[in-house]
Protein backbone atom coordinates (compact mmCIF):
# COMPACT_ATOMS: atom_id res chain seq x y z
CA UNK A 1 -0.27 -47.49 -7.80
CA UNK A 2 1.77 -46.24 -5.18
CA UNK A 3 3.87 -43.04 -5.05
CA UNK A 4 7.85 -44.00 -5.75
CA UNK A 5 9.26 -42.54 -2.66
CA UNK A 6 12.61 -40.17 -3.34
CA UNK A 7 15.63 -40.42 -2.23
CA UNK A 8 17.09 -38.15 0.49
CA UNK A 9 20.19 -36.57 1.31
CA UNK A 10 20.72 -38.24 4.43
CA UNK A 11 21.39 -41.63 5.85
CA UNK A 12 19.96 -43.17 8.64
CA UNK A 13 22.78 -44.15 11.04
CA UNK A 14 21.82 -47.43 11.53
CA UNK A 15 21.68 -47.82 7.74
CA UNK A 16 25.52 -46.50 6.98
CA UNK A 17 27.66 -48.77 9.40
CA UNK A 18 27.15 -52.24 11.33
CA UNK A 19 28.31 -51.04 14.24
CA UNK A 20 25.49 -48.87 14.78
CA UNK A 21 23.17 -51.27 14.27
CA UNK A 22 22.38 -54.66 16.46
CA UNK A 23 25.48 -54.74 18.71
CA UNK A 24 27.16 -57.90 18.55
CA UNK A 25 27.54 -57.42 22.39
CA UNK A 26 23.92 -58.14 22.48
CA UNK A 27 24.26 -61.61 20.55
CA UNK A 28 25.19 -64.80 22.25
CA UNK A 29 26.87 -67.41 20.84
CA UNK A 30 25.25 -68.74 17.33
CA UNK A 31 25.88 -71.01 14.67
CA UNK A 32 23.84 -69.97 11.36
CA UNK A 33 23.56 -72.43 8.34
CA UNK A 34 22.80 -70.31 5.08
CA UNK A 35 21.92 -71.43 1.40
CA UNK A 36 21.81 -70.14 -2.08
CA UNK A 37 19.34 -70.66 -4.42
CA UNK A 38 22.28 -69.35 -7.30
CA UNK A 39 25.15 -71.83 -7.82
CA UNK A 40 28.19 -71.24 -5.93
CA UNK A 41 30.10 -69.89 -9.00
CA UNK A 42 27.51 -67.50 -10.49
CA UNK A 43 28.50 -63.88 -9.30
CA UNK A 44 25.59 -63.07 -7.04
CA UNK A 45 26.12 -66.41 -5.13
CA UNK A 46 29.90 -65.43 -4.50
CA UNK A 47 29.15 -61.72 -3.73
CA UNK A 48 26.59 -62.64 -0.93
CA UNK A 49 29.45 -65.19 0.48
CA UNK A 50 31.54 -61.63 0.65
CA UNK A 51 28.76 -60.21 2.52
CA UNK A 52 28.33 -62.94 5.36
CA UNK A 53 31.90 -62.86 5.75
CA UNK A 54 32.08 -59.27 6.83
CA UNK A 55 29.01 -60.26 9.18
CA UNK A 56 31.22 -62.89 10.30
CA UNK A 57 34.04 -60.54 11.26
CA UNK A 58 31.63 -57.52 12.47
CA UNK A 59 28.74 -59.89 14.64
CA UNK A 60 31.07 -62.31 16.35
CA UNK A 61 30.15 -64.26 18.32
CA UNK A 62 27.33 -65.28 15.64
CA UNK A 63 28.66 -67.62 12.73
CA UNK A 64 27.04 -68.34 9.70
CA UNK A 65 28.24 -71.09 7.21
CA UNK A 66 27.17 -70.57 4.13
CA UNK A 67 26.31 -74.56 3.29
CA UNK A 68 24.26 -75.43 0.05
CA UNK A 69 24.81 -73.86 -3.04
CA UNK A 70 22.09 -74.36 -5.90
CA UNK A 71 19.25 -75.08 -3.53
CA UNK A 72 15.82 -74.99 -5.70
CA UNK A 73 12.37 -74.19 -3.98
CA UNK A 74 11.92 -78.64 -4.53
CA UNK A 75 15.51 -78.96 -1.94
CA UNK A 76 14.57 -76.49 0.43
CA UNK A 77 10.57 -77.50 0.50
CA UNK A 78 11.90 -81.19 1.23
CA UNK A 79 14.06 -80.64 4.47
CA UNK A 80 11.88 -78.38 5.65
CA UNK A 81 9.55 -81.78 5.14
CA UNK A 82 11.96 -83.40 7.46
CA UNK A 83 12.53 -80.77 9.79
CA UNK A 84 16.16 -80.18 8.82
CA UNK A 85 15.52 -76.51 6.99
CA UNK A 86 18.77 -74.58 6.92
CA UNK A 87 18.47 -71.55 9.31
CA UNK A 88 18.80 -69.04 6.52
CA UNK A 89 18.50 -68.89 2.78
CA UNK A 90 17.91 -67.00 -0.51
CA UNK A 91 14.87 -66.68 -3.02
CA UNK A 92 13.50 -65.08 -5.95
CA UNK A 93 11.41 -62.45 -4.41
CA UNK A 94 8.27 -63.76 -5.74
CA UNK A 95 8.66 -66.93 -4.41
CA UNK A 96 8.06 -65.68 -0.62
CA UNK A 97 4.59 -67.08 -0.42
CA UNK A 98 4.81 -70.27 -2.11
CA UNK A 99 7.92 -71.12 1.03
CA UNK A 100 5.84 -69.18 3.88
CA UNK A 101 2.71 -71.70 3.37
CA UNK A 102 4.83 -74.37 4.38
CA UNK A 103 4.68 -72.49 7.84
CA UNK A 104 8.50 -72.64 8.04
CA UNK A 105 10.04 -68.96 7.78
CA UNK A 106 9.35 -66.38 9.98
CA UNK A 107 7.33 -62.85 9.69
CA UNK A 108 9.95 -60.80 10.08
CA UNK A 109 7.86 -57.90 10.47
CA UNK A 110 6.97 -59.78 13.26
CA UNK A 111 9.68 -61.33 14.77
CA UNK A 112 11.26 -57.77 14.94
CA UNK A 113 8.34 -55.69 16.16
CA UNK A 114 9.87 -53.06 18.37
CA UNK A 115 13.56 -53.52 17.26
CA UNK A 116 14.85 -49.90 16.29
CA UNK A 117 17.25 -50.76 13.53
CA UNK A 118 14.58 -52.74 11.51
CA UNK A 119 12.56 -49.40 12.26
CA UNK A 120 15.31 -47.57 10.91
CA UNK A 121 15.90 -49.98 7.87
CA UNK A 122 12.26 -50.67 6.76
CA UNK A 123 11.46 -46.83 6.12
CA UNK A 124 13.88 -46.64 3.60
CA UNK A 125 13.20 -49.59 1.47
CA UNK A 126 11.18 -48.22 -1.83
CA UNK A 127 7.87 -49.31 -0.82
CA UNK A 128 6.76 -51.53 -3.94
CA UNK A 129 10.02 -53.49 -3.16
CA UNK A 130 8.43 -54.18 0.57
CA UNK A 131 5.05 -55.03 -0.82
CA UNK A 132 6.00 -57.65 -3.75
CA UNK A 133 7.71 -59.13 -0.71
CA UNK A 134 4.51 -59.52 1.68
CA UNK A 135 2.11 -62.17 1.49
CA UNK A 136 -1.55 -61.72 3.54
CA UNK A 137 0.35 -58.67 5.42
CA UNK A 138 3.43 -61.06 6.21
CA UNK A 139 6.76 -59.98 5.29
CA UNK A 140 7.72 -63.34 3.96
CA UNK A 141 11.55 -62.72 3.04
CA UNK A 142 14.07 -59.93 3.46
CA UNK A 143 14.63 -57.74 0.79
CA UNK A 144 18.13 -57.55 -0.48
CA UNK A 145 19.05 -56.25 -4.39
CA UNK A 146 16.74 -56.05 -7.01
CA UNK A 147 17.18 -55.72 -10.81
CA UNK A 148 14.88 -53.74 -13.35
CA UNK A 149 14.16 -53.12 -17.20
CA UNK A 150 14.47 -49.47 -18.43
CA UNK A 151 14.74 -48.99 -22.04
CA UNK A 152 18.55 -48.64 -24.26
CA UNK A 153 19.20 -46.68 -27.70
CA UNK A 154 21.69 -47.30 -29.78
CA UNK A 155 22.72 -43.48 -30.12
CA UNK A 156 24.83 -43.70 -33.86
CA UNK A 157 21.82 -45.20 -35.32
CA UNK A 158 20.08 -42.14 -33.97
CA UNK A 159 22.76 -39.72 -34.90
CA UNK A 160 22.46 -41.52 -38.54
CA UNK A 161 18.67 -40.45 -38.77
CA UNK A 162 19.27 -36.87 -37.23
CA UNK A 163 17.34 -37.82 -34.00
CA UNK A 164 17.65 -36.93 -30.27
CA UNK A 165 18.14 -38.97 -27.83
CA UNK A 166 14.84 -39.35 -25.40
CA UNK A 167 14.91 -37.29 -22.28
CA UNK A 168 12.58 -38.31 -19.18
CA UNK A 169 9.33 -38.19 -19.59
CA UNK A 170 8.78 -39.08 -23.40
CA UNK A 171 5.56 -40.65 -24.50
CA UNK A 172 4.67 -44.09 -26.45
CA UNK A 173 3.88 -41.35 -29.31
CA UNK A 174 7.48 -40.13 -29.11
CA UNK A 175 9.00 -43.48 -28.83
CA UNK A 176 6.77 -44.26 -32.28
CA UNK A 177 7.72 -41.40 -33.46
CA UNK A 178 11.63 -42.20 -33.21
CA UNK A 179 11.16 -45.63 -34.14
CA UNK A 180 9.64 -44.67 -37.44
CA UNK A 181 12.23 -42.54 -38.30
CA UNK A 182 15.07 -44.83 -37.38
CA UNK A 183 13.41 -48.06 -39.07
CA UNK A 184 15.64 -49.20 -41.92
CA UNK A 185 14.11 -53.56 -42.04
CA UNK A 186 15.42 -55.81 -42.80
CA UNK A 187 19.03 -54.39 -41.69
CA UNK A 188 17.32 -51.67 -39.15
CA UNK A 189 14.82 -52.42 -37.27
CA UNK A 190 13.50 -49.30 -34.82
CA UNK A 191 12.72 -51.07 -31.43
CA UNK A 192 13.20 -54.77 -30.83
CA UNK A 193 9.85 -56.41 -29.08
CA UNK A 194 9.81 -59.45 -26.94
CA UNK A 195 6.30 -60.40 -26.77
CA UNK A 196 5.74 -61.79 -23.20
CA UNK A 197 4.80 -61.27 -19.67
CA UNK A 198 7.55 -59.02 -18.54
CA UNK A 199 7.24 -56.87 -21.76
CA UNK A 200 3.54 -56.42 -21.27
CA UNK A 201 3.84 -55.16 -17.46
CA UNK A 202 6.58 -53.18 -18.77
CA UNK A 203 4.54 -51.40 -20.84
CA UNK A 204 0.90 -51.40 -18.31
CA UNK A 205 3.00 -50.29 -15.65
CA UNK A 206 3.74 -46.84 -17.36
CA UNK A 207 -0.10 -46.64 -18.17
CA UNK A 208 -0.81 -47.03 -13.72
CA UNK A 209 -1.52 -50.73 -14.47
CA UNK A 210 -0.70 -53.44 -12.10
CA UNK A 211 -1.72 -57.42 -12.81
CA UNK A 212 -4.49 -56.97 -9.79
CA UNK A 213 -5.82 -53.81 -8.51
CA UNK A 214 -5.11 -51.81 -5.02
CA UNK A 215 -6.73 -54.53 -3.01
CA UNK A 216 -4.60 -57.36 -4.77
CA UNK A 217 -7.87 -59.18 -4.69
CA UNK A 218 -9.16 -58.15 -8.06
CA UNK A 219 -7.06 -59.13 -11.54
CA UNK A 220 -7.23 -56.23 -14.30
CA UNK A 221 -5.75 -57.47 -17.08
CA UNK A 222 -9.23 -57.26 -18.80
CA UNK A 223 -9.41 -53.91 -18.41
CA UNK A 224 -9.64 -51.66 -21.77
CA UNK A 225 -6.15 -49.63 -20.47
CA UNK A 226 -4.60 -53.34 -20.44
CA UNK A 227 -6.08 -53.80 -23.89
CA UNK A 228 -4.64 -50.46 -24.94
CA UNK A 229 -1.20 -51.93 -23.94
CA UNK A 230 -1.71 -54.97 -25.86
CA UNK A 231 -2.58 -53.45 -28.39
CA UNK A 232 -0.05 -50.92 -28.83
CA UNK A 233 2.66 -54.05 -28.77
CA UNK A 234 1.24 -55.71 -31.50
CA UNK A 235 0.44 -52.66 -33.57
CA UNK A 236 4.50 -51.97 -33.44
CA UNK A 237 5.19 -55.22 -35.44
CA UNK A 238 2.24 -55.96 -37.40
CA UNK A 239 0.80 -52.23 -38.34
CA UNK A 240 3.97 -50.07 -38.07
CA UNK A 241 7.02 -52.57 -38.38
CA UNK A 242 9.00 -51.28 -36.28
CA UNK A 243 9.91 -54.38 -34.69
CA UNK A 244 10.63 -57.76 -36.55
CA UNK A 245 7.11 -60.30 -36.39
CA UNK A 246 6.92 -62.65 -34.18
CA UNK A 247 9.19 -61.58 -31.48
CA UNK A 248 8.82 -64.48 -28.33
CA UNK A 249 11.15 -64.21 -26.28
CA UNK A 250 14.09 -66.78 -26.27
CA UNK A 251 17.25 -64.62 -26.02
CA UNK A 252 17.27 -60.92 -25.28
CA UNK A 253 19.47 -58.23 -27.13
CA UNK A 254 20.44 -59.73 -29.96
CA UNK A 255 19.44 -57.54 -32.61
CA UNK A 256 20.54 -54.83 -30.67
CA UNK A 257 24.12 -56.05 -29.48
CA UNK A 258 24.53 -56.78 -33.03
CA UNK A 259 23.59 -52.89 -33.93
CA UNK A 260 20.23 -53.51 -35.94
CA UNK A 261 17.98 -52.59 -33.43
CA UNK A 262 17.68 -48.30 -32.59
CA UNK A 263 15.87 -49.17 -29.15
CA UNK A 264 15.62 -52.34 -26.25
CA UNK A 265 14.01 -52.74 -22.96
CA UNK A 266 16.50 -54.12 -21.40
CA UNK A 267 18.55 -53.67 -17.78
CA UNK A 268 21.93 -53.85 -16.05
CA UNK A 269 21.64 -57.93 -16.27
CA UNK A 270 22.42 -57.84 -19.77
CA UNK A 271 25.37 -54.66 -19.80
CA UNK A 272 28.23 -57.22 -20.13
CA UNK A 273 26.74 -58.84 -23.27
CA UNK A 274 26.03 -55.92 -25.07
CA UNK A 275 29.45 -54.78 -24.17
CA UNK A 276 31.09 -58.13 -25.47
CA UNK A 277 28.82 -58.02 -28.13
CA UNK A 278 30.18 -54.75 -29.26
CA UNK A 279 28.42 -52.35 -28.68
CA UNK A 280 30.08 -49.32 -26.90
CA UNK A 281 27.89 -46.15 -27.97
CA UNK A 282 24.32 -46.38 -26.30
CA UNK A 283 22.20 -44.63 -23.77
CA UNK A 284 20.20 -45.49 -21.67
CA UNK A 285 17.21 -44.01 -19.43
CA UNK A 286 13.98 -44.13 -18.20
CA UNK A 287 10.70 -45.76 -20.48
CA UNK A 288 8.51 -43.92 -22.52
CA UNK A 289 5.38 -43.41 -20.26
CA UNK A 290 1.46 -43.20 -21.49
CA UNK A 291 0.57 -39.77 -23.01
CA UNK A 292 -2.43 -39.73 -20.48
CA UNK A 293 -1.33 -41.19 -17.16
CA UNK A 294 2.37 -40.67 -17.57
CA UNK A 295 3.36 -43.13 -14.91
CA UNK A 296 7.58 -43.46 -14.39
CA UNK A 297 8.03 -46.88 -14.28
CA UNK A 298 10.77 -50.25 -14.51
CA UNK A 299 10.07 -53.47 -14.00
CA UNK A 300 11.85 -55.41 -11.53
CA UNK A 301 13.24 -58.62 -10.35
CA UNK A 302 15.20 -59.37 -7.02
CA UNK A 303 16.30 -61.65 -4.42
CA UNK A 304 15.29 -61.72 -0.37
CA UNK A 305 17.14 -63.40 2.32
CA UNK A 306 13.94 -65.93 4.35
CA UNK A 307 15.00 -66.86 7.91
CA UNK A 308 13.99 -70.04 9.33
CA UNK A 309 11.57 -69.67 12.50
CA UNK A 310 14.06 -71.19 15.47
CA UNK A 311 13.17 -72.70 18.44
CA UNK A 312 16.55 -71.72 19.84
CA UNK A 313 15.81 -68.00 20.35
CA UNK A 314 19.64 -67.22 20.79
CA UNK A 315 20.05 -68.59 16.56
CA UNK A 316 16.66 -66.32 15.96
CA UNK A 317 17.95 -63.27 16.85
CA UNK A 318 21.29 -64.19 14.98
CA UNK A 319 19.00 -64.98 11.99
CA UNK A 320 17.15 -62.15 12.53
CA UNK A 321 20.69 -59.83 12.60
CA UNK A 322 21.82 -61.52 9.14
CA UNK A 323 19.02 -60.27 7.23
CA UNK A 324 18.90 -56.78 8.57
CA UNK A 325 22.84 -57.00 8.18
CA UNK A 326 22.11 -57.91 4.23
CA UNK A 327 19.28 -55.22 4.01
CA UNK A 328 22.18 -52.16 5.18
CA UNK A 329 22.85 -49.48 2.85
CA UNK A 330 26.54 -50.62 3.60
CA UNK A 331 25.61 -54.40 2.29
CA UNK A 332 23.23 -53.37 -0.42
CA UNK A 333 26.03 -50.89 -2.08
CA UNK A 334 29.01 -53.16 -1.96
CA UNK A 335 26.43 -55.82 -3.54
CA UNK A 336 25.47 -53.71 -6.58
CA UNK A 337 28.57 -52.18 -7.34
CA UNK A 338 30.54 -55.50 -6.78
CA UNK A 339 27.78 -57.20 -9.12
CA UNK A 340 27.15 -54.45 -12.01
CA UNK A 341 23.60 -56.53 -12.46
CA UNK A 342 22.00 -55.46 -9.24
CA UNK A 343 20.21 -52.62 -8.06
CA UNK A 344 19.33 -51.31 -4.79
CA UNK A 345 15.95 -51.84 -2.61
CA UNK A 346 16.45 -48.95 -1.02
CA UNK A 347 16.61 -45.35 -1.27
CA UNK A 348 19.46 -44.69 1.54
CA UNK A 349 22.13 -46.63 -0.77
CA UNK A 350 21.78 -44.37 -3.34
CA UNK A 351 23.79 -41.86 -1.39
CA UNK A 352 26.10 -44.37 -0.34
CA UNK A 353 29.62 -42.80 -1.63
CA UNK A 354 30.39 -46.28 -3.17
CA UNK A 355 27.27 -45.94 -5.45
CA UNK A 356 27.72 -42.17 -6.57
CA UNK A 357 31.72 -43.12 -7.14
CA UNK A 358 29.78 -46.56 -9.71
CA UNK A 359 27.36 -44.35 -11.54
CA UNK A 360 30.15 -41.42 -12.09
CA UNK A 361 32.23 -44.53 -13.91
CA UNK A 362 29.58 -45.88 -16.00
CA UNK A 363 26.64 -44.05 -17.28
CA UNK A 364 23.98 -46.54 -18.06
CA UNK A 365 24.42 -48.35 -14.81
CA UNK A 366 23.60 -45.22 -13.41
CA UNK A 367 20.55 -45.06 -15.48
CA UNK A 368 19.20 -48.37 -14.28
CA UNK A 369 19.94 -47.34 -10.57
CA UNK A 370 18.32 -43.76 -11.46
CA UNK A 371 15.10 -46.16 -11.82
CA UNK A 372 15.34 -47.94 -8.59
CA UNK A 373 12.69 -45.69 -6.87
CA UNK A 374 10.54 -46.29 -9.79
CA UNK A 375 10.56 -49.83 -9.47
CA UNK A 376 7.24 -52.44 -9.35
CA UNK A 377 6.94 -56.09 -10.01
CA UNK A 378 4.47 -58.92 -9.79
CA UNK A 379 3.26 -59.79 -6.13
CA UNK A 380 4.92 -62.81 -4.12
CA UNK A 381 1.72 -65.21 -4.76
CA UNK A 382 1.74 -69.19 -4.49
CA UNK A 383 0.58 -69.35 -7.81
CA UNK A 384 2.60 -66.20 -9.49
CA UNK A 385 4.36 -68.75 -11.97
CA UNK A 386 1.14 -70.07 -12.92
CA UNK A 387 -0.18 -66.45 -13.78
CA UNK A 388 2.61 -65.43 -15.40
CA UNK A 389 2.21 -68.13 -17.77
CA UNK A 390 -1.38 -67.59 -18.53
CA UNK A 391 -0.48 -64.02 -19.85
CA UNK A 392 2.73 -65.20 -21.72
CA UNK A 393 0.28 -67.79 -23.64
CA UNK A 394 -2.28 -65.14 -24.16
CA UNK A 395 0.25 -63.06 -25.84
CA UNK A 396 1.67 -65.59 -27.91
CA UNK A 397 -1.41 -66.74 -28.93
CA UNK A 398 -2.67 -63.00 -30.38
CA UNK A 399 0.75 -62.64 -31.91
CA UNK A 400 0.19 -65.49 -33.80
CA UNK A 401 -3.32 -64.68 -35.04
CA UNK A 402 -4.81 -67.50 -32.89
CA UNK A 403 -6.96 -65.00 -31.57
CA UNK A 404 -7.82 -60.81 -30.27
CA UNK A 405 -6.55 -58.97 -27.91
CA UNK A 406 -9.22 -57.97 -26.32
CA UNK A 407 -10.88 -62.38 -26.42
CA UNK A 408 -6.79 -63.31 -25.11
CA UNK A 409 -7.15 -60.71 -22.33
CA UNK A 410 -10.17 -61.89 -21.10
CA UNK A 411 -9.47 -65.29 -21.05
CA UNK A 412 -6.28 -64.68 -18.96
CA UNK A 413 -8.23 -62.50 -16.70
CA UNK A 414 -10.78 -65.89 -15.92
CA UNK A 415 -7.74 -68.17 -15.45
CA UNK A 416 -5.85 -65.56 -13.21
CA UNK A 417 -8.97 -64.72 -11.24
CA UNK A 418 -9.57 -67.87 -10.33
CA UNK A 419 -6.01 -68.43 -9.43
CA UNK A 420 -6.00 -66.02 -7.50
CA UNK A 421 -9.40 -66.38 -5.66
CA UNK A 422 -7.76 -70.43 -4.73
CA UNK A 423 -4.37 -68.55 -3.35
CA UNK A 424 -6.13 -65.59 -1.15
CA UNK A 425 -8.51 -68.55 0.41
CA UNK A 426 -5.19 -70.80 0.97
C-alpha cells in the first residue's frame, strides 16, 4: 500500500492563486458546455456552479455554461453515442474507466504533458487519490474533492462508563476493549456495524489490505488477513454483541444520532444529521488500526471533473484550464469549506488559510480532513460496481449463516478475479 504523503508548510504558487497559473492571455476565445452528474439543487452541484463562475470571471475570454444538471453515466454514454458529448462534466471517481472505454475523454496526463502548472498541481494531489483515478496508466478524470469514513464516539456515553476517548493509533483490541465496557443492549449498544462493502475495506485497509494487490492484477480478498477482517466483523455482533445482529446497511447513524450507539464509522457526509438528530457531544478521529500492521487509514469517495477530447484545440486547452482550475488549492478549499461534506485531494489545501480558519470552527470536520492524506478507495474499473456487489452479497450471506467466512471469501475472490481478468483484457 502506498505511503500517505504529508502535508507541507508551503504552497506551490501555481496552486494558491489563478493568476499564477494558465494565463488567460494565453487562451483564445472558447465556449465550454459543462454537466453535473448531482442535481442542480443538491449542494455539491450548486457549489461547483460557484466555482466555474469565478473561472468565468478570472479565464475570460473562455466561457463555460454549465448545461445539464442530473446527467447519469446512461445520458452522458448516449450523446457521446451521437457525437454530441458536452465538453466537460462530473463523475463519481470510480466511474473513470467505465466513460474512458467509450474512447471519448481525454488522458489528461496526456493532453498536458509538459504544461508546468499541471506539474505543479499533480505533485500535490495525495497519491491514492491520483491512482483510484487512472485506468491502464490513463488519468481518466480530474480529481476534485473527495469524502472519507473515520470513526465517531459518542463521548457522554464514554464519560458514563469512565472511559477515554481513543487517541491515534488505537488498536481493534482497544476499540473491543471500549466497546465492551460501554455495551449496555438493548438501550446501549458499543459500536454500530454496517455489514457491507465499504465497512469491510474500512476495516482491511487498516490491516495493509487493498481489494487487488500492488499490480492491480491480482484480487486478495481470499487472503487469510481478509479473512481475519471478516472475521473480526462478525465476531463483534454474533460472539461479543457489541453491535446489534444483522446490521445491512440501509440507513447510516441511526442508532448513534439517536445516542444508543458509543462508536460509528461514519464521515463529514453525515455531520448535519447527527447534528439535527441531536447529538452535540461527540468526537471524532482517526480508526482503530490492526495490532500487527497498524496501517492509518479512511475510506474514501469523491468526484473528478472528465474533459471531452476536442477537435477544436482552442476549446481543449480551455477544457484542459477548467479542470486544473477545479483541481487549485484555491478551488478545492472554497469547495470543502462551502460544502462541510467534502474533503480535499490534495495536501497543499490543507494549508489553505480558509481550511485552518474551518477546522478551528468545528472540530470533527477537522478530524475527517486530518484523514485526507490517509485516504484509499476502490480502483476506477469498468466493472467496480459489479465487484462491489459480489463482496456486499458475500457478507450478507455469512451474516446470515448462509455460509463461512472463509467459503464467502473465496467465492467472491473467483467472481472478482474473473471480473477483473475480462476488464484488464478490455
Amino acid at each position: 500500500m502506498a505511503t500517505p504523503a504529508v502535508a507541507g508548510t508551503a504552497l506551490l504558487a501555481a496552486c494558491g492563486t489563478s493568476q499564477s497559473g494558465t494565463p488567460a492571455a494565453s487562451l483564445q476565445p472558447a465556449k465550454l458546455t459543462w454537466w453535473s452528474n448531482l442535481a442542480d439543487t443538491h449542494p455539491e452541484s450548486q457549489t461547483r456552479v460557484k466555482i466555474i463562475e469565478d473561472f468565468n470571471a478570472q479565464m475570460k475570454p473562455v466561457e463555460v455554461t454549465p448545461e445539464k444538471f442530473g446527467a447519469s453515466l446512461t445520458n452522458i454514454k448516449a450523446v457521446i453515442a451521437a457525437d454530441t458529448a458536452p465538453d466537460t462534466y462530473f463523475i463519481a471517481w470510480r466511474e473513470g474507466a467505465e466513460m474512458f472505454l467509450t474512447g471519448s475523454p481525454a488522458d489528461l496526463d496526456a493532453e498536458m504533458k509538459g504544461d508546468k502548472e499541471w506539474g505543479e498541481l499533480r505533485k500535490e494531489i495525495f497519491p491514492l487519490m491520483l491512482e483510484t483515478s487512472m485506468w491502464k496508466g490513463k488519468l481518466t478524470a480530474m480529481p476534485v474533492y473527495t469524502n472519507n469514513t473515520i470513526t465517531m464516539w459518542n463521548n457522554d456515553l464514554l464519560q458514563r462508563a469512565g472511559l477515554k476517548a481513543p487517541q491515534t493509533g488505537w488498536t481493534w483490541g482497544d476499540f473491543l476493549d471500549l466497546a465492551k465496557k460501554g455495551n449496555r443492549p438493548p438501550d446501549i449498544y458499543g459500536f454500530e456495524l454496517w455489514a457491507d462493502s465499504s465497512s469491510f475495506l474500512n476495516w482491511y485497509g487498516t490491516y495493509g489490505g487493498r481489494m487487488t494487490d500492488q499490480t492491480g492484477k491480482k484480487v486478495t480478498l481470499g487472503s487469510p488477513e481478509a479473512k481475519e477482517t471478516l472475521q473480526f466483523m462478525l465476531d463483534l455482533g454474533k460472539r461479543h454483541g457489541v453491535s446489534p445482529m444483522p446490521r445491512i446497511s440501509t440507513s447510516r447513524s441511526q442508532l448513534f444520532i439517536q445516542g444508543k450507539s458509543m462508536f460509528e464509522d461514519t464521515g463529514p457526509f453525515r455531520l448535519a444529521d447527527i447534528r439535527k438528530g441531536g447529538l452535540t457531544n461527540f468526537g471524532a478521529g482517526s480508526r482503530a488500526q490492526h495490532p500487527k500492521k497498524k496501517v492509518r487509514y479512511a475510506a474514501n469517495g469523491g468526484h473528478n471533473l472528465v474533459v471531452t477530447k476536442m477537435k477544436d484545440t482552442n476549446k481543449l486547452k480551455a477544457g484542459l484550464s477548467l479542470a486544473k482550475f477545479f483541481n487549485r488549492a484555491t478551488s478545492q478549499a472554497k469547495m470543502c469549506t462551502l460544502l462541510g461534506t467534502a474533503i480535499p485531494v490534495s495536501k497543499a489545501v490543507l494549508q489553505q488559510k480558509d481550511m485552518l480558519e474551518y477546522g478551528k470552527n468545528d472540530p470533527q470536520r477537522k478530524a475527517c480532513v486530518d484523514e485526507a492524506p490517509y485516504g484509499d478507495r476502490a480502483p476506477t474499473l469498468p466493472s467496480i460496481v459489479k465487484m462491489l456487489a459480489v463482496i456486499d452479497t458475500a457478507i450478507a450471506d455469512v451474516f446470515a449463516d448462509k455460509t463461512s467466512v472463509s467459503t464467502a471469501l473465496d467465492q467472491a475472490q473467483r467472481e472478482i478475479q474473473q471480473l477483473l481478468d475480462t476488464d484488464l483484457g478490455s
